[in-house]
N, C-alpha and C. Protein backbone atom coordinates (compact mmCIF):
# COMPACT_ATOMS: atom_id res chain seq x y z
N UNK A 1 -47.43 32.58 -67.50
CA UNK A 1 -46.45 32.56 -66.42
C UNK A 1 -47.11 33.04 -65.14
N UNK A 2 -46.74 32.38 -64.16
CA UNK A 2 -47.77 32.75 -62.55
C UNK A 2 -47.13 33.60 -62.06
N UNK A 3 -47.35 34.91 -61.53
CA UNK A 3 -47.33 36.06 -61.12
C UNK A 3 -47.14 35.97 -59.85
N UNK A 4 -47.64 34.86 -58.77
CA UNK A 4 -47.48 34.72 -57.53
C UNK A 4 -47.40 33.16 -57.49
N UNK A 5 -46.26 33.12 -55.84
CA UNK A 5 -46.49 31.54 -55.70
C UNK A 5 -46.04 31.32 -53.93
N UNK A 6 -47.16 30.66 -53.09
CA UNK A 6 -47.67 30.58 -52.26
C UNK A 6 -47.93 32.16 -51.76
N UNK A 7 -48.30 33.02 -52.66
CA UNK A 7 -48.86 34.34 -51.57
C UNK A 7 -47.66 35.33 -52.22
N UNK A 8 -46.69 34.98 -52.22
CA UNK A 8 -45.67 35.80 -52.29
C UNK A 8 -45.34 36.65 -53.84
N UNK A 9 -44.87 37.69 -54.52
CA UNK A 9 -45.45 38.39 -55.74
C UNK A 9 -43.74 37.74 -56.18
N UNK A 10 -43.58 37.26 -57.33
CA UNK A 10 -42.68 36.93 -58.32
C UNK A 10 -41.51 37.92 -58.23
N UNK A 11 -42.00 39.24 -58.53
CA UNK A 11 -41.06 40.25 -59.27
C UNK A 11 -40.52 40.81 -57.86
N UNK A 12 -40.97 40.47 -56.15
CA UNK A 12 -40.34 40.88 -55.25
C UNK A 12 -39.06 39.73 -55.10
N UNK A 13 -39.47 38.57 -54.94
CA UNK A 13 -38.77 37.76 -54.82
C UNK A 13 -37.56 38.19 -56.30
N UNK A 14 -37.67 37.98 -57.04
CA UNK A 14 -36.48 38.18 -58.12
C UNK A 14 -35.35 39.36 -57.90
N UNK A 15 -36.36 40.44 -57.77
CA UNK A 15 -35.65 41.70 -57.17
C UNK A 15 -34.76 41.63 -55.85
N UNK A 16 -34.85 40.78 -55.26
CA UNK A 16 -33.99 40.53 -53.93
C UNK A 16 -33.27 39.16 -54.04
N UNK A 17 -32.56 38.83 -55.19
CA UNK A 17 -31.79 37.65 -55.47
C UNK A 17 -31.02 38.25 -56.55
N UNK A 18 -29.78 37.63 -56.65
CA UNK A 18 -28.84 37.43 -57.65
C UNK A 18 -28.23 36.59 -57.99
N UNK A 19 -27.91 35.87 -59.56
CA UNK A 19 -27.33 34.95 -59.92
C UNK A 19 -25.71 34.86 -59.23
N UNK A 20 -25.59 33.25 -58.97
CA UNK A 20 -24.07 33.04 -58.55
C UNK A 20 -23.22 33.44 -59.38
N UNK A 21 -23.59 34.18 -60.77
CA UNK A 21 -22.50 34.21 -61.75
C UNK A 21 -22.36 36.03 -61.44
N UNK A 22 -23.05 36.81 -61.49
CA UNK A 22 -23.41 37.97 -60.83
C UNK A 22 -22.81 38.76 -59.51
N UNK A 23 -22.91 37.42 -58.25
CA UNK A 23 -22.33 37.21 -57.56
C UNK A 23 -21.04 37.53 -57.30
N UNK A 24 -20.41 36.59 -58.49
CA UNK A 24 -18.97 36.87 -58.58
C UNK A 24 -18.23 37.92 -59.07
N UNK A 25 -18.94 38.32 -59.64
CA UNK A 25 -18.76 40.06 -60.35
C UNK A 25 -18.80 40.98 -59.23
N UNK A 26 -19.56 40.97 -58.27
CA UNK A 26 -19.49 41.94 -57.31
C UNK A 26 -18.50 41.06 -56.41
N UNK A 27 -18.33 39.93 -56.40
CA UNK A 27 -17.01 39.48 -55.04
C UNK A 27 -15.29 39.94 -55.45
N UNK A 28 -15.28 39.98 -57.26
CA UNK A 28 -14.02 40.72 -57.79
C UNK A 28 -13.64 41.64 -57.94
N UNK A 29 -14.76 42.56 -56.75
CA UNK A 29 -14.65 43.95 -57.16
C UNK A 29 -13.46 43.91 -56.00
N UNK A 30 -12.85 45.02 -55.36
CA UNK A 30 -12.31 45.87 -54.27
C UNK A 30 -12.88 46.22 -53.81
N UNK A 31 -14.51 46.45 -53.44
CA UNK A 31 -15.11 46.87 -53.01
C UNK A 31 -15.44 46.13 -51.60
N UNK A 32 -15.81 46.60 -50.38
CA UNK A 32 -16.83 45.80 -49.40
C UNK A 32 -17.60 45.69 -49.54
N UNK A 33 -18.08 44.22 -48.76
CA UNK A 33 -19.37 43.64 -49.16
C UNK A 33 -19.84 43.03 -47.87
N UNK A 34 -21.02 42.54 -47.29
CA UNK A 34 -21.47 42.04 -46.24
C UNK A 34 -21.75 40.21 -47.00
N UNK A 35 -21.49 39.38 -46.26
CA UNK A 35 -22.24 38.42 -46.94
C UNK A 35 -22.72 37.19 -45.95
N UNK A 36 -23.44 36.93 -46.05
CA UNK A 36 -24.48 35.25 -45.16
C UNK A 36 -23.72 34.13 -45.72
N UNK A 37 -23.07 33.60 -45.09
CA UNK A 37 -22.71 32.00 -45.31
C UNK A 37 -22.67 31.03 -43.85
N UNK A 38 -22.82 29.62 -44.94
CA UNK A 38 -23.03 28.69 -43.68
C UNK A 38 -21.28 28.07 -43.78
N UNK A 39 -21.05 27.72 -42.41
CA UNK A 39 -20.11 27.59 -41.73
C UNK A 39 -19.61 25.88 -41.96
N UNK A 40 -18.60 24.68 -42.13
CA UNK A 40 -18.46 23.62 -42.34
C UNK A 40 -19.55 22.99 -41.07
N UNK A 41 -19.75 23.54 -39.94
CA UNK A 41 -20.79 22.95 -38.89
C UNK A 41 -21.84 23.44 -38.66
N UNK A 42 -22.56 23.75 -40.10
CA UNK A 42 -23.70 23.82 -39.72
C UNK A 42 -24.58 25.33 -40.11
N UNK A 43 -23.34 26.31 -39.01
CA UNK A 43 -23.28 27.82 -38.49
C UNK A 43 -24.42 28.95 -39.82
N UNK A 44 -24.99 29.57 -39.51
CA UNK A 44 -25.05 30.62 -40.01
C UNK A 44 -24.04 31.96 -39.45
N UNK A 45 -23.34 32.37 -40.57
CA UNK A 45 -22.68 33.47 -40.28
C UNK A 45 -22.86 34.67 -41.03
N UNK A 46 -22.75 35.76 -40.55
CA UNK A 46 -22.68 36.84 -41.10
C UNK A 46 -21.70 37.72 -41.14
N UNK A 47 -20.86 38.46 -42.29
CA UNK A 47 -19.40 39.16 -42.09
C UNK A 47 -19.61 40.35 -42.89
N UNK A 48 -19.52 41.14 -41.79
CA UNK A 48 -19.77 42.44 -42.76
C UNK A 48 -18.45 43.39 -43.16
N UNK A 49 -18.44 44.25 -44.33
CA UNK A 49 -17.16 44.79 -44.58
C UNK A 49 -15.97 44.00 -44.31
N UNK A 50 -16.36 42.89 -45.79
CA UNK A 50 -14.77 42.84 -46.19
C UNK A 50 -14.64 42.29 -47.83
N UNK A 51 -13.52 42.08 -47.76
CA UNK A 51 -12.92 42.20 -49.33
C UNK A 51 -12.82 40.58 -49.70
N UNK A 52 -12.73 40.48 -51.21
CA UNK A 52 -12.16 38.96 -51.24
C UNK A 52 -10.77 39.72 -52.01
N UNK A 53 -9.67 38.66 -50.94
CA UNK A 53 -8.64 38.82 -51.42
C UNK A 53 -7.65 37.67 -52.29
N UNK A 54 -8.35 36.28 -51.89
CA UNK A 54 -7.81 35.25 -53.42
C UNK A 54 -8.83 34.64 -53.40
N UNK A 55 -8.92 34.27 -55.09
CA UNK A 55 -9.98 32.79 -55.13
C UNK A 55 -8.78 31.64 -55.97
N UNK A 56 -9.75 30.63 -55.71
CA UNK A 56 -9.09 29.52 -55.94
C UNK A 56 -10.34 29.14 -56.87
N UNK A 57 -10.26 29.00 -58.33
CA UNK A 57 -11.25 28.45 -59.46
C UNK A 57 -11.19 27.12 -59.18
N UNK A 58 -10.12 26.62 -59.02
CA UNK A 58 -10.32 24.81 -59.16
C UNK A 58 -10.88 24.31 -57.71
N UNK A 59 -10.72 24.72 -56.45
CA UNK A 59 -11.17 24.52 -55.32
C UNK A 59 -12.42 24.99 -54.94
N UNK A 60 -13.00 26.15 -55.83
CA UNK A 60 -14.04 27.05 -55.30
C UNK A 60 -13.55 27.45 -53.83
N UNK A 61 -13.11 28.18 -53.43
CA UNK A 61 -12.38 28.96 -52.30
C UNK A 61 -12.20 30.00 -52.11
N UNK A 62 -12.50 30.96 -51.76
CA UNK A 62 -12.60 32.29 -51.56
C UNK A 62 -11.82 32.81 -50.41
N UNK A 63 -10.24 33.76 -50.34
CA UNK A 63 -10.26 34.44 -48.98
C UNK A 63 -10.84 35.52 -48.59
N UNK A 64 -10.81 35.83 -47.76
CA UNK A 64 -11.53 37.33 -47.28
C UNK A 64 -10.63 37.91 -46.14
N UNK A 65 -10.79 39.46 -45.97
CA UNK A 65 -10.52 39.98 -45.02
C UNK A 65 -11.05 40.98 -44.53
N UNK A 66 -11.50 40.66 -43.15
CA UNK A 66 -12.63 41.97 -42.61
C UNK A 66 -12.07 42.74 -42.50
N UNK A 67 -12.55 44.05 -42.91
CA UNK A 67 -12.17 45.54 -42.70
C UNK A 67 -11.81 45.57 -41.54
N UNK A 68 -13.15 45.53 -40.29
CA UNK A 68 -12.78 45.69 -39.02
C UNK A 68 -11.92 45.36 -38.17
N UNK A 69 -12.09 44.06 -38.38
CA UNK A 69 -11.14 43.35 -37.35
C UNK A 69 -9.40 42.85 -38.25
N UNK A 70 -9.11 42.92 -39.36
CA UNK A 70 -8.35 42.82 -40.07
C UNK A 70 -7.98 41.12 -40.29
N UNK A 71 -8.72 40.18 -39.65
CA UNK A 71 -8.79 38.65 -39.94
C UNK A 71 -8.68 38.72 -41.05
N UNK A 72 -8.48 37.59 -41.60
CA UNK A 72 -8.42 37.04 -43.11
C UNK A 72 -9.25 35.49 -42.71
N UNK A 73 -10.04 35.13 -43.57
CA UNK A 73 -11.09 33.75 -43.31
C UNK A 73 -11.45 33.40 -44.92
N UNK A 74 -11.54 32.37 -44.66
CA UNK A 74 -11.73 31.49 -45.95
C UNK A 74 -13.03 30.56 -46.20
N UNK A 75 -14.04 31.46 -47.18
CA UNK A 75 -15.29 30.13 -47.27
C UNK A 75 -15.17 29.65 -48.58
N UNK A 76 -15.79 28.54 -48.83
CA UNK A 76 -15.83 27.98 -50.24
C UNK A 76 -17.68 28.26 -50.48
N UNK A 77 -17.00 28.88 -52.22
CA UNK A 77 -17.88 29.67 -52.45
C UNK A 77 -19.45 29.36 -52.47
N UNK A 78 -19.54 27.46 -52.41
CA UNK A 78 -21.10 27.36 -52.44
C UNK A 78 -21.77 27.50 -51.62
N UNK A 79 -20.63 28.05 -50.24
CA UNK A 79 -21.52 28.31 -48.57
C UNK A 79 -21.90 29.78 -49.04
N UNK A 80 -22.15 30.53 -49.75
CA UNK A 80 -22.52 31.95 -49.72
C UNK A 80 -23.76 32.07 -50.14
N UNK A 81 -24.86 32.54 -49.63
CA UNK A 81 -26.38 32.77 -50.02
C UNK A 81 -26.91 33.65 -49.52
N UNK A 82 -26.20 34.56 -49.50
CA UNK A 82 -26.44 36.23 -49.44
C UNK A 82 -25.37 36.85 -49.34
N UNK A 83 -25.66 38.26 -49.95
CA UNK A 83 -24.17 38.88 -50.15
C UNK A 83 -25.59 40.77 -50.20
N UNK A 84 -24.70 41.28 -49.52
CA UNK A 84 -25.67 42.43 -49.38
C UNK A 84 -27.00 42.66 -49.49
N UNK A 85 -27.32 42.26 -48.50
CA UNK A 85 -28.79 41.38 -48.04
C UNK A 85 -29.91 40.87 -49.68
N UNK A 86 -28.93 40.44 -50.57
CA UNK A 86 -29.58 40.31 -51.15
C UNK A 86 -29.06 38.54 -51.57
N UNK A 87 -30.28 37.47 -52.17
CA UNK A 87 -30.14 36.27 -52.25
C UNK A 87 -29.19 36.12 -52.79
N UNK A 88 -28.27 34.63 -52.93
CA UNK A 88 -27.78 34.35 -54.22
C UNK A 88 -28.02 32.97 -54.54
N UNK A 89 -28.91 32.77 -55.78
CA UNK A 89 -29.20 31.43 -56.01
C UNK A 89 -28.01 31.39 -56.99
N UNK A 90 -27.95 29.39 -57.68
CA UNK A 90 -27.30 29.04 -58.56
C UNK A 90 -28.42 28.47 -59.57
């Protein structure tokens, strides 16, 4: 098994990713979370401190609501690829 690939060491890269199934374990918590998703146009966004407050299994849909500002916003869950600065592959 290769230990490195283009330069970069295996076990850093792994250590800074988490499975989408993983993922969801920390999005059902109550807890806050920061997370990176892309936007229907394109957008990179970033939202820090907030909660998911419904999912939708058959839609993949996620709501949220920022702590701060008290919005409520809605991504579907395959726009998420980071969640506390850490990756999330599928």
């Amino acid at each position: 098994m290769p230990t490195a690939v283009n330069g970069y060491n295996l076990k850093i890269i792994f250590m800074n990713s988490i499975h989408i199934s993983t993922a969801r374990l920390i999005l059902n918590r109550p807890d806050p979370v920061d997370i990176q998703l892309w936007t229907s146009k394109g957008e990179i966004q970033e939202w820090r401190r907030c909660i998911c407050i419904k999912y939708d299994h058959y839609k993949g849909i996620r709501k949220f609501k920022l702590l701060d500002s008290n919005q409520i916003r809605q991504t579907r869950e395959c726009c998420i690829f980071g969640l506390n600065g850490m990756e999330v592959f599928m």
